[in-house]
N, C-alpha and C. Protein backbone atom coordinates (compact mmCIF):
# COMPACT_ATOMS: atom_id res chain seq x y z
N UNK A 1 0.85 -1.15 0.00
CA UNK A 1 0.00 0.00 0.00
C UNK A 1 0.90 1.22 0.00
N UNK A 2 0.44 2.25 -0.56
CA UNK A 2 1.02 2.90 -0.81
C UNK A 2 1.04 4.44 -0.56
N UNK A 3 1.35 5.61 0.30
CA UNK A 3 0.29 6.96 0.93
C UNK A 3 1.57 8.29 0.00
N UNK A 4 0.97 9.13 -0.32
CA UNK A 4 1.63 10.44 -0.39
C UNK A 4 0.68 11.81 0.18
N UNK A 5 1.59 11.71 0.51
CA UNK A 5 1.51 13.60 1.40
C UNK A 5 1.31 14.70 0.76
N UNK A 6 0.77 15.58 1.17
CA UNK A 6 0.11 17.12 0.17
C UNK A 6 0.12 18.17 1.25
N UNK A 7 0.73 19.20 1.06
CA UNK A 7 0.21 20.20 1.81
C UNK A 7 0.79 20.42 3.11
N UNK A 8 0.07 20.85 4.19
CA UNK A 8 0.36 20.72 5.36
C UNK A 8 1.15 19.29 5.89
N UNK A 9 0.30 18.45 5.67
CA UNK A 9 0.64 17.02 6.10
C UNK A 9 2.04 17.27 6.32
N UNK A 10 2.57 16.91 4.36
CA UNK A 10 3.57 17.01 3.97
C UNK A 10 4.73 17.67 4.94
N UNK A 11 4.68 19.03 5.34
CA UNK A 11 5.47 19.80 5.62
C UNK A 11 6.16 19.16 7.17
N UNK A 12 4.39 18.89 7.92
CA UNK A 12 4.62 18.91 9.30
C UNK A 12 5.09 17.50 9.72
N UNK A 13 4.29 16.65 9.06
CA UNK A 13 5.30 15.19 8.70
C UNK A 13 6.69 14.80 8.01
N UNK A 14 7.07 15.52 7.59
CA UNK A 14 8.34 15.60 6.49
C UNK A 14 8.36 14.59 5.90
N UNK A 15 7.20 13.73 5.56
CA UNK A 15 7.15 12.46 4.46
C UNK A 15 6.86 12.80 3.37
N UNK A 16 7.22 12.82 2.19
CA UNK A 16 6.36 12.76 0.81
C UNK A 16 5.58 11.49 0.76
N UNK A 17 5.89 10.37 1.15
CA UNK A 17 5.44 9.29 0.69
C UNK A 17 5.89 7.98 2.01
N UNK A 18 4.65 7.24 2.02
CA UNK A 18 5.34 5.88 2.81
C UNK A 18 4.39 4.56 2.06
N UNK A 19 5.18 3.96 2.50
CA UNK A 19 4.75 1.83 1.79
C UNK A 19 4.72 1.18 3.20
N UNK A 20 3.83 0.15 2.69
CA UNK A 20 3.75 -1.03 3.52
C UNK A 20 3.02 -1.50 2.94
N UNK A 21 3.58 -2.96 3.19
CA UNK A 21 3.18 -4.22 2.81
C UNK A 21 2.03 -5.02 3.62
N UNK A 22 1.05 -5.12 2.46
CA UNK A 22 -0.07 -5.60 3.43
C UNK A 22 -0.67 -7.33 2.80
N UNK A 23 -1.01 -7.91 3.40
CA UNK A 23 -1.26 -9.54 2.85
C UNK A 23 -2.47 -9.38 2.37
N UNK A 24 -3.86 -8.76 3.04
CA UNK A 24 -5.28 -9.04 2.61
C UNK A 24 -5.54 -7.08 2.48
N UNK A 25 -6.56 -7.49 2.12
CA UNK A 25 -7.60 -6.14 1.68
C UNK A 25 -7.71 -5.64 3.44
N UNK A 26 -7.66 -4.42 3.34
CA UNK A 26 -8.04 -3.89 4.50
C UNK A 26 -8.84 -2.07 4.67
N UNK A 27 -9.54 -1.90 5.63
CA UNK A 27 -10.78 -0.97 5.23
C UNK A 27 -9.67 0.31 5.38
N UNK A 28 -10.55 1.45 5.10
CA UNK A 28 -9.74 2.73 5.02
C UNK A 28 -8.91 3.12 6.62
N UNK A 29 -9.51 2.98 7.40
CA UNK A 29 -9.28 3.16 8.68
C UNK A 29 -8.21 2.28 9.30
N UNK A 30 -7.87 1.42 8.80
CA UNK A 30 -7.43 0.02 9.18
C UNK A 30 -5.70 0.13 8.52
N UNK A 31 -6.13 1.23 6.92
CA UNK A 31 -5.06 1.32 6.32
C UNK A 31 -3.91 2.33 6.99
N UNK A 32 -4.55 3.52 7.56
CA UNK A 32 -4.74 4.92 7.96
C UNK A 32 -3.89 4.47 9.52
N UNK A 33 -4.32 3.26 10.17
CA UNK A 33 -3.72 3.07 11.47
C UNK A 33 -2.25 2.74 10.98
N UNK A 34 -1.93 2.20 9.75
CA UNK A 34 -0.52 1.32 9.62
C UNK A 34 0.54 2.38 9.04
N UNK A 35 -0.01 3.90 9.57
CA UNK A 35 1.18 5.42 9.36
C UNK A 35 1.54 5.40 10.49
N UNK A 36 2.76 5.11 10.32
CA UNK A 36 3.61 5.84 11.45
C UNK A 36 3.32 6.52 12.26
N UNK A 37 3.67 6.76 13.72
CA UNK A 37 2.90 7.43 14.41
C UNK A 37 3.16 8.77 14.17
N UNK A 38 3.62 9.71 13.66
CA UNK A 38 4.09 11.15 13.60
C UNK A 38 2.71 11.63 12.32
N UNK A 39 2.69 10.75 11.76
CA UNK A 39 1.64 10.91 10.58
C UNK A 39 0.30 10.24 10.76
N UNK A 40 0.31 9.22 11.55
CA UNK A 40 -1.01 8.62 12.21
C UNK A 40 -2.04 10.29 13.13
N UNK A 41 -0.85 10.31 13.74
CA UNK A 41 -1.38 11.23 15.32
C UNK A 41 -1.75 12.80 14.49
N UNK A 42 -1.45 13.23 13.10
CA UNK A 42 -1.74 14.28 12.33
C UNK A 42 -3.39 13.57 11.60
N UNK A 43 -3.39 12.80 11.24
CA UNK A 43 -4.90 12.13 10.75
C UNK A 43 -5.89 11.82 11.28
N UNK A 44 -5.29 11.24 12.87
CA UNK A 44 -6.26 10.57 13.62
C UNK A 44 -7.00 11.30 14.35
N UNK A 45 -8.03 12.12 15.17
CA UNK A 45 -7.78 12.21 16.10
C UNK A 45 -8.02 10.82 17.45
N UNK A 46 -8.08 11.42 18.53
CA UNK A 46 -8.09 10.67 19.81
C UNK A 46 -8.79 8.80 20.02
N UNK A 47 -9.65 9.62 19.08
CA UNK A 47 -10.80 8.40 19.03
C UNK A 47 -10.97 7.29 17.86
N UNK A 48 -9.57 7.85 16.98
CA UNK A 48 -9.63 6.70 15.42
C UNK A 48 -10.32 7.23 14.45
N UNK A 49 -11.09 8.61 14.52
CA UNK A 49 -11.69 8.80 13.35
C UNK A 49 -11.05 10.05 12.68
N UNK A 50 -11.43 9.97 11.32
CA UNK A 50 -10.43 11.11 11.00
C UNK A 50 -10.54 12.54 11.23
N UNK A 51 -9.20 13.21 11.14
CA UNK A 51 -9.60 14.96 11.90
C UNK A 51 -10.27 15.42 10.66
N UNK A 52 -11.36 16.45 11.24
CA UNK A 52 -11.64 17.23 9.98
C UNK A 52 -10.63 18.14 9.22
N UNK A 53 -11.05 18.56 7.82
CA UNK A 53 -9.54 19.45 6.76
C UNK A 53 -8.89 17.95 6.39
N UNK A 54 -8.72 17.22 6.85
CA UNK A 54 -8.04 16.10 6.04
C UNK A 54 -9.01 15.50 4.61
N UNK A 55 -8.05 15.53 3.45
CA UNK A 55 -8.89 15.28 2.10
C UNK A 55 -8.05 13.71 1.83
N UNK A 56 -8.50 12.71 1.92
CA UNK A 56 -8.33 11.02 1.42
C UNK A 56 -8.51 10.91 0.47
N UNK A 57 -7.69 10.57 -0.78
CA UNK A 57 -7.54 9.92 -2.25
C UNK A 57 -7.92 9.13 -2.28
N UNK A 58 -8.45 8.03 -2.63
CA UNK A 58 -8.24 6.70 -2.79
C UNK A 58 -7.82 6.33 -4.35
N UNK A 59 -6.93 5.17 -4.54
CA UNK A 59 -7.22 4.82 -6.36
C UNK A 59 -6.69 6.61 -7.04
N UNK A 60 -6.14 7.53 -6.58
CA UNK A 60 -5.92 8.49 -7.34
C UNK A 60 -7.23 9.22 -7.47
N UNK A 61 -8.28 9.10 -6.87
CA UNK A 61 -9.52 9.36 -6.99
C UNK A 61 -9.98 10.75 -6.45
């Protein structure tokens, strides 16, 4: 799987991009937990759901 960074993210995470290898299909949220924590804890908030202002691609979509 595969994530790139835009924007803020980008800056405050200093990632352009991260991978991981995943065996089965897994839901958006599920994907979203397997960021690093510096980039998890910018997406997540407290409770696992996502912060609002965050915009999710999927598929380039």
């Amino acid at each position: 799987m595969f994530f790139e960074f835009y924007g803020p993210l980008r800056a405050q995470s200093g990632l352009k991009s991260y991978s991981v290898e995943v065996k089965e299909e897994v839901s958006l949220l599920d994907a979203l937990r397997l960021l690093p924590d510096r980039v998890r804890e910018l997406v997540l908030d407290e409770e696992g759901k996502i912060r609002p202002g965050i915009l999710i691609l999927v598929n380039d979509v």
